[in-house]
C-alpha atoms as a PDB file:
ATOM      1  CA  UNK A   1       6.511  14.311   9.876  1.00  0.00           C
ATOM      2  CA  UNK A   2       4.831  17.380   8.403  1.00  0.00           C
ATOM      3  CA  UNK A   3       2.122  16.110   6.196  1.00  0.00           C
ATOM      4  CA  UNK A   4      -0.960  18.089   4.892  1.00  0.00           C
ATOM      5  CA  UNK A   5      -3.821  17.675   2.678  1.00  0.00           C
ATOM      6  CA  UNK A   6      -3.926  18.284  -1.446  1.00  0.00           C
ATOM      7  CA  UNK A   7      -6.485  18.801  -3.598  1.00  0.00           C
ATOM      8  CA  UNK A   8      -6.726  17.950  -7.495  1.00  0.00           C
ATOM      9  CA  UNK A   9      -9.459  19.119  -9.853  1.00  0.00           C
ATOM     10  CA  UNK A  10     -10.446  17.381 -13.447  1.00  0.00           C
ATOM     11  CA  UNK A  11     -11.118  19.407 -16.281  1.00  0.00           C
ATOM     12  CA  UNK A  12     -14.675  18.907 -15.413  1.00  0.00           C
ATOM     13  CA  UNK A  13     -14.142  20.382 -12.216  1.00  0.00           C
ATOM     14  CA  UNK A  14     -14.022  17.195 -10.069  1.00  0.00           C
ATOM     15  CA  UNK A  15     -12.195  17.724  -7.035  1.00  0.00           C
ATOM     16  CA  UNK A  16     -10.465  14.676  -4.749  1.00  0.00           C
ATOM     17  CA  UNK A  17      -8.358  14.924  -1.988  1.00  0.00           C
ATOM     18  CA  UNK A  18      -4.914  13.733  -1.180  1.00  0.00           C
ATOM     19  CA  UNK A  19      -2.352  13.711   1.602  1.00  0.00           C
ATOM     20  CA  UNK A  20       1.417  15.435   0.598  1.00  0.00           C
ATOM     21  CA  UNK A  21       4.147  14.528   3.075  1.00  0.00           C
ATOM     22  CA  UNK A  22       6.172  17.562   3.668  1.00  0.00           C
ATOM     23  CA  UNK A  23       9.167  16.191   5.231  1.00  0.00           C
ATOM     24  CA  UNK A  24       9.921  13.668   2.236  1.00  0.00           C
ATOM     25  CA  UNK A  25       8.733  16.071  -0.214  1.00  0.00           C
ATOM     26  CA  UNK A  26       5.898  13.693  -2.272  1.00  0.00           C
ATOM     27  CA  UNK A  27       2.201  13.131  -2.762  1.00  0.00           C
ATOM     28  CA  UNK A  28       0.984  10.023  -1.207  1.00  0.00           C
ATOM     29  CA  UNK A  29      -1.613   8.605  -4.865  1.00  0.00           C
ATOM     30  CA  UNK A  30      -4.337   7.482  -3.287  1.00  0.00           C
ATOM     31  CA  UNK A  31      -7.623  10.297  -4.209  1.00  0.00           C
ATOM     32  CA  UNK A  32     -10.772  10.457  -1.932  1.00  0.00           C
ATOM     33  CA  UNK A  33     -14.122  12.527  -2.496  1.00  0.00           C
ATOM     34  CA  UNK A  34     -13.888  13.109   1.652  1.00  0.00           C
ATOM     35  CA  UNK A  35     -10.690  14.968   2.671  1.00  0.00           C
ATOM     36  CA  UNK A  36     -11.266  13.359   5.842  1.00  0.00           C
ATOM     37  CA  UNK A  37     -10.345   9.672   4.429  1.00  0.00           C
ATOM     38  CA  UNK A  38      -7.237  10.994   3.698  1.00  0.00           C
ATOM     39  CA  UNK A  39      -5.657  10.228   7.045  1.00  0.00           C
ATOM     40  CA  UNK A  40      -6.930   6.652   6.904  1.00  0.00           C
ATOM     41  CA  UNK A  41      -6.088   5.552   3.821  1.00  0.00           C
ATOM     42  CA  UNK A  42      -2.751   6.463   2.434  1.00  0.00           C
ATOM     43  CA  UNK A  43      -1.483   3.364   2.691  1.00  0.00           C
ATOM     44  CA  UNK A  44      -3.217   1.291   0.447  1.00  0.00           C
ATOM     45  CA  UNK A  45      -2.989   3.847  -2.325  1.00  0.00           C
ATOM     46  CA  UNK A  46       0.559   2.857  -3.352  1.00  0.00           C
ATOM     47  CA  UNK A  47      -0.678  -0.370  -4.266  1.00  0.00           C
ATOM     48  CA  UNK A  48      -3.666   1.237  -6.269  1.00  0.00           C
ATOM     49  CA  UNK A  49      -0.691   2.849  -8.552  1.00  0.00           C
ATOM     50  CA  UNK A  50       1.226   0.181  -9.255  1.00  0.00           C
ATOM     51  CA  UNK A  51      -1.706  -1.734  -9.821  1.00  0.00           C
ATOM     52  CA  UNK A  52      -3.290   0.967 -12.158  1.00  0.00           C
ATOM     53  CA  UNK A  53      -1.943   0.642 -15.860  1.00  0.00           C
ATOM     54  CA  UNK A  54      -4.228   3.822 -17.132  1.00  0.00           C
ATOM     55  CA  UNK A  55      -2.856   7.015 -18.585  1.00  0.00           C
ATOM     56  CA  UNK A  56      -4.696   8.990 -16.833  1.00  0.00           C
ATOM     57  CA  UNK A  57      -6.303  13.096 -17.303  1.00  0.00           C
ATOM     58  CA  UNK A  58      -4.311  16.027 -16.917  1.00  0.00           C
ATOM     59  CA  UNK A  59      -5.608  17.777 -13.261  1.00  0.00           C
ATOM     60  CA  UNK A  60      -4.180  20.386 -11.724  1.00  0.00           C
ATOM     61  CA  UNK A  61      -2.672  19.544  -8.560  1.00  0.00           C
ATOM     62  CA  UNK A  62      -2.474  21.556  -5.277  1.00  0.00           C
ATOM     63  CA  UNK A  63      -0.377  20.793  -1.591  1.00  0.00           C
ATOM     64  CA  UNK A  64      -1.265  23.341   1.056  1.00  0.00           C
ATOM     65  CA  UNK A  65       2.109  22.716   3.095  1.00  0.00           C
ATOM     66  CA  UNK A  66       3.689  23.607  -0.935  1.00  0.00           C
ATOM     67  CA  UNK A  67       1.116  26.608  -0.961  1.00  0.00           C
ATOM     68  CA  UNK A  68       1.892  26.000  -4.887  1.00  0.00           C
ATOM     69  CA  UNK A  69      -0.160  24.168  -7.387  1.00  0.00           C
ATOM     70  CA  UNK A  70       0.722  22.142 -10.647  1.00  0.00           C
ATOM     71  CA  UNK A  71      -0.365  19.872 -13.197  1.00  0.00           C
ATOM     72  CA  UNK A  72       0.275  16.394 -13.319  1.00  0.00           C
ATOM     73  CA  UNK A  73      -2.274  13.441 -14.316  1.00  0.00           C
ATOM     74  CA  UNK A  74      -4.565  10.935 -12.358  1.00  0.00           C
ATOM     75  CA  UNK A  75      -6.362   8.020 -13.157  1.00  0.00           C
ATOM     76  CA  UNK A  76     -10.469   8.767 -11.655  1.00  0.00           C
ATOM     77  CA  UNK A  77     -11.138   4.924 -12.640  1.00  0.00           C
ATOM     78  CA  UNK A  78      -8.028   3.547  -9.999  1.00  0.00           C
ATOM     79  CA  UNK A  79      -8.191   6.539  -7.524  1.00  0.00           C
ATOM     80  CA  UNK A  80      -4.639   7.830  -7.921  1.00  0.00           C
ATOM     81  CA  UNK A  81      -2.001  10.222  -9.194  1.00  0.00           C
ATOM     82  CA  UNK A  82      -0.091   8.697 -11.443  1.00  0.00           C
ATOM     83  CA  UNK A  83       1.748  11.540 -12.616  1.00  0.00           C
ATOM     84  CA  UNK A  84       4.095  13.498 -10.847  1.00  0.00           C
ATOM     85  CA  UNK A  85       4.387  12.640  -7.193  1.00  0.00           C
ATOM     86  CA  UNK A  86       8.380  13.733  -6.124  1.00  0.00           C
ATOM     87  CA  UNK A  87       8.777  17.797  -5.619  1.00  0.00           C
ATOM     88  CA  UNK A  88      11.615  17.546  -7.053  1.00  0.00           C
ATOM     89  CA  UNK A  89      10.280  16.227 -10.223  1.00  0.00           C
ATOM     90  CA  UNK A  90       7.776  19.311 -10.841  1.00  0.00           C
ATOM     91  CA  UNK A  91       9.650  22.110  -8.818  1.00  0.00           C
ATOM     92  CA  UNK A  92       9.986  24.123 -11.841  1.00  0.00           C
ATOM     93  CA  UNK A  93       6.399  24.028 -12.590  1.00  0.00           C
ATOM     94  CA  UNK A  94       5.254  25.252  -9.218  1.00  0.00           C
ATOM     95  CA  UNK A  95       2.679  27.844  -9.636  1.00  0.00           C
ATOM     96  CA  UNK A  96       2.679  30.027  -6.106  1.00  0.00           C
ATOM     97  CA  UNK A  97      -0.361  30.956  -4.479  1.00  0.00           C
ATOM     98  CA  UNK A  98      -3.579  29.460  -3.775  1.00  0.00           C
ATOM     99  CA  UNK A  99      -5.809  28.910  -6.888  1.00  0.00           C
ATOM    100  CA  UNK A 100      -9.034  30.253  -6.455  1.00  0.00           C
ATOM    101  CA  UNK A 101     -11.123  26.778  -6.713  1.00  0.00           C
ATOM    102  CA  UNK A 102      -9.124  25.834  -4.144  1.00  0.00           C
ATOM    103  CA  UNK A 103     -10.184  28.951  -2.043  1.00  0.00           C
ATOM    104  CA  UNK A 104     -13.744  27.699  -2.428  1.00  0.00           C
ATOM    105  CA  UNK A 105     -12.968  24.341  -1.698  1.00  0.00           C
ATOM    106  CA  UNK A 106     -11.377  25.153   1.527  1.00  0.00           C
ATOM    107  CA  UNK A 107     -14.699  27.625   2.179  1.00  0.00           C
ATOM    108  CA  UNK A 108     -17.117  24.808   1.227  1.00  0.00           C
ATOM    109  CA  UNK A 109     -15.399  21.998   3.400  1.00  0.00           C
ATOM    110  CA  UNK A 110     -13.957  23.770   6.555  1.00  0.00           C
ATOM    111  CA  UNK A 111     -16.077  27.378   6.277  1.00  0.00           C
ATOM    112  CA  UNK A 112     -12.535  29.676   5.753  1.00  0.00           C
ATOM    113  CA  UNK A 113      -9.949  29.367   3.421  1.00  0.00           C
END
C-alpha cells in the first residue's frame, strides 16, 4: 500500500499531521501535532469521526503522495477531518503544487522540503 503523510493548517496557522493512503485514494481522520504518531495511530481515528458530531473549521488540506492541496474542514476539539476524505470527492478542487507553508513545514520537521 502506498501511504504518505498530510498536513492541514487552521486559519490560525495550526498545522497537524495526517496519513493519506495512496492506493485507496483517502485520508485516514485522525490529526496529530507529531507527524511521527501518524504511523501509530490511524486506526483509532475512524472511531474519533464517527464519534465527533462538530462542524468543524475550514483548513486547507495537503497529501504529499497527491502533491496537491485542498480545503476541506476538521474538528481541532475531536482530532479529525471531518470533511472531505475520498479523492474522488474533491478531485476537482485539487490545487497542484506544494503550498509554501507546507515547504516550511517539511524544512522545520525533516531539514529539506
Amino acid at each position: 500500500m502506498s501511504s504518505t503523510y498530510g498536513v492541514i493548517k487552521f486559519k490560525d496557522n495550526q498545522i497537524l499531521s495526517f496519513v493519506y493512503y495512496g492506493t485507496s485514494d483517502i485520508v485516514i481522520p485522525g490529526l496529530h501535532t507529531d507527524v511521527k504518531e501518524i504511523w501509530d495511530k490511524n486506526k483509532e481515528s475512524w472511531d474519533k469521526l464517527l464519534d465527533c458530531n462538530h462542524t468543524g473549521e475550514e483548513v486547507e488540506a495537503y497529501a504529499e503522495y497527491l502533491g496537491c492541496s485542498w480545503i476541506t474542514t476538521a474538528c481541532r476539539e475531536c482530532g479529525v477531518i471531518n470533511g472531505l476524505l475520498m479523492t474522488d470527492d474533491f478531485e476537482d478542487e485539487l490545487v497542484r503544487g506544494k503550498p509554501d507553508w507546507v515547504k516550511e513545514f517539511c524544512i522545520k520537521t525533516w531539514g529539506k522540503e
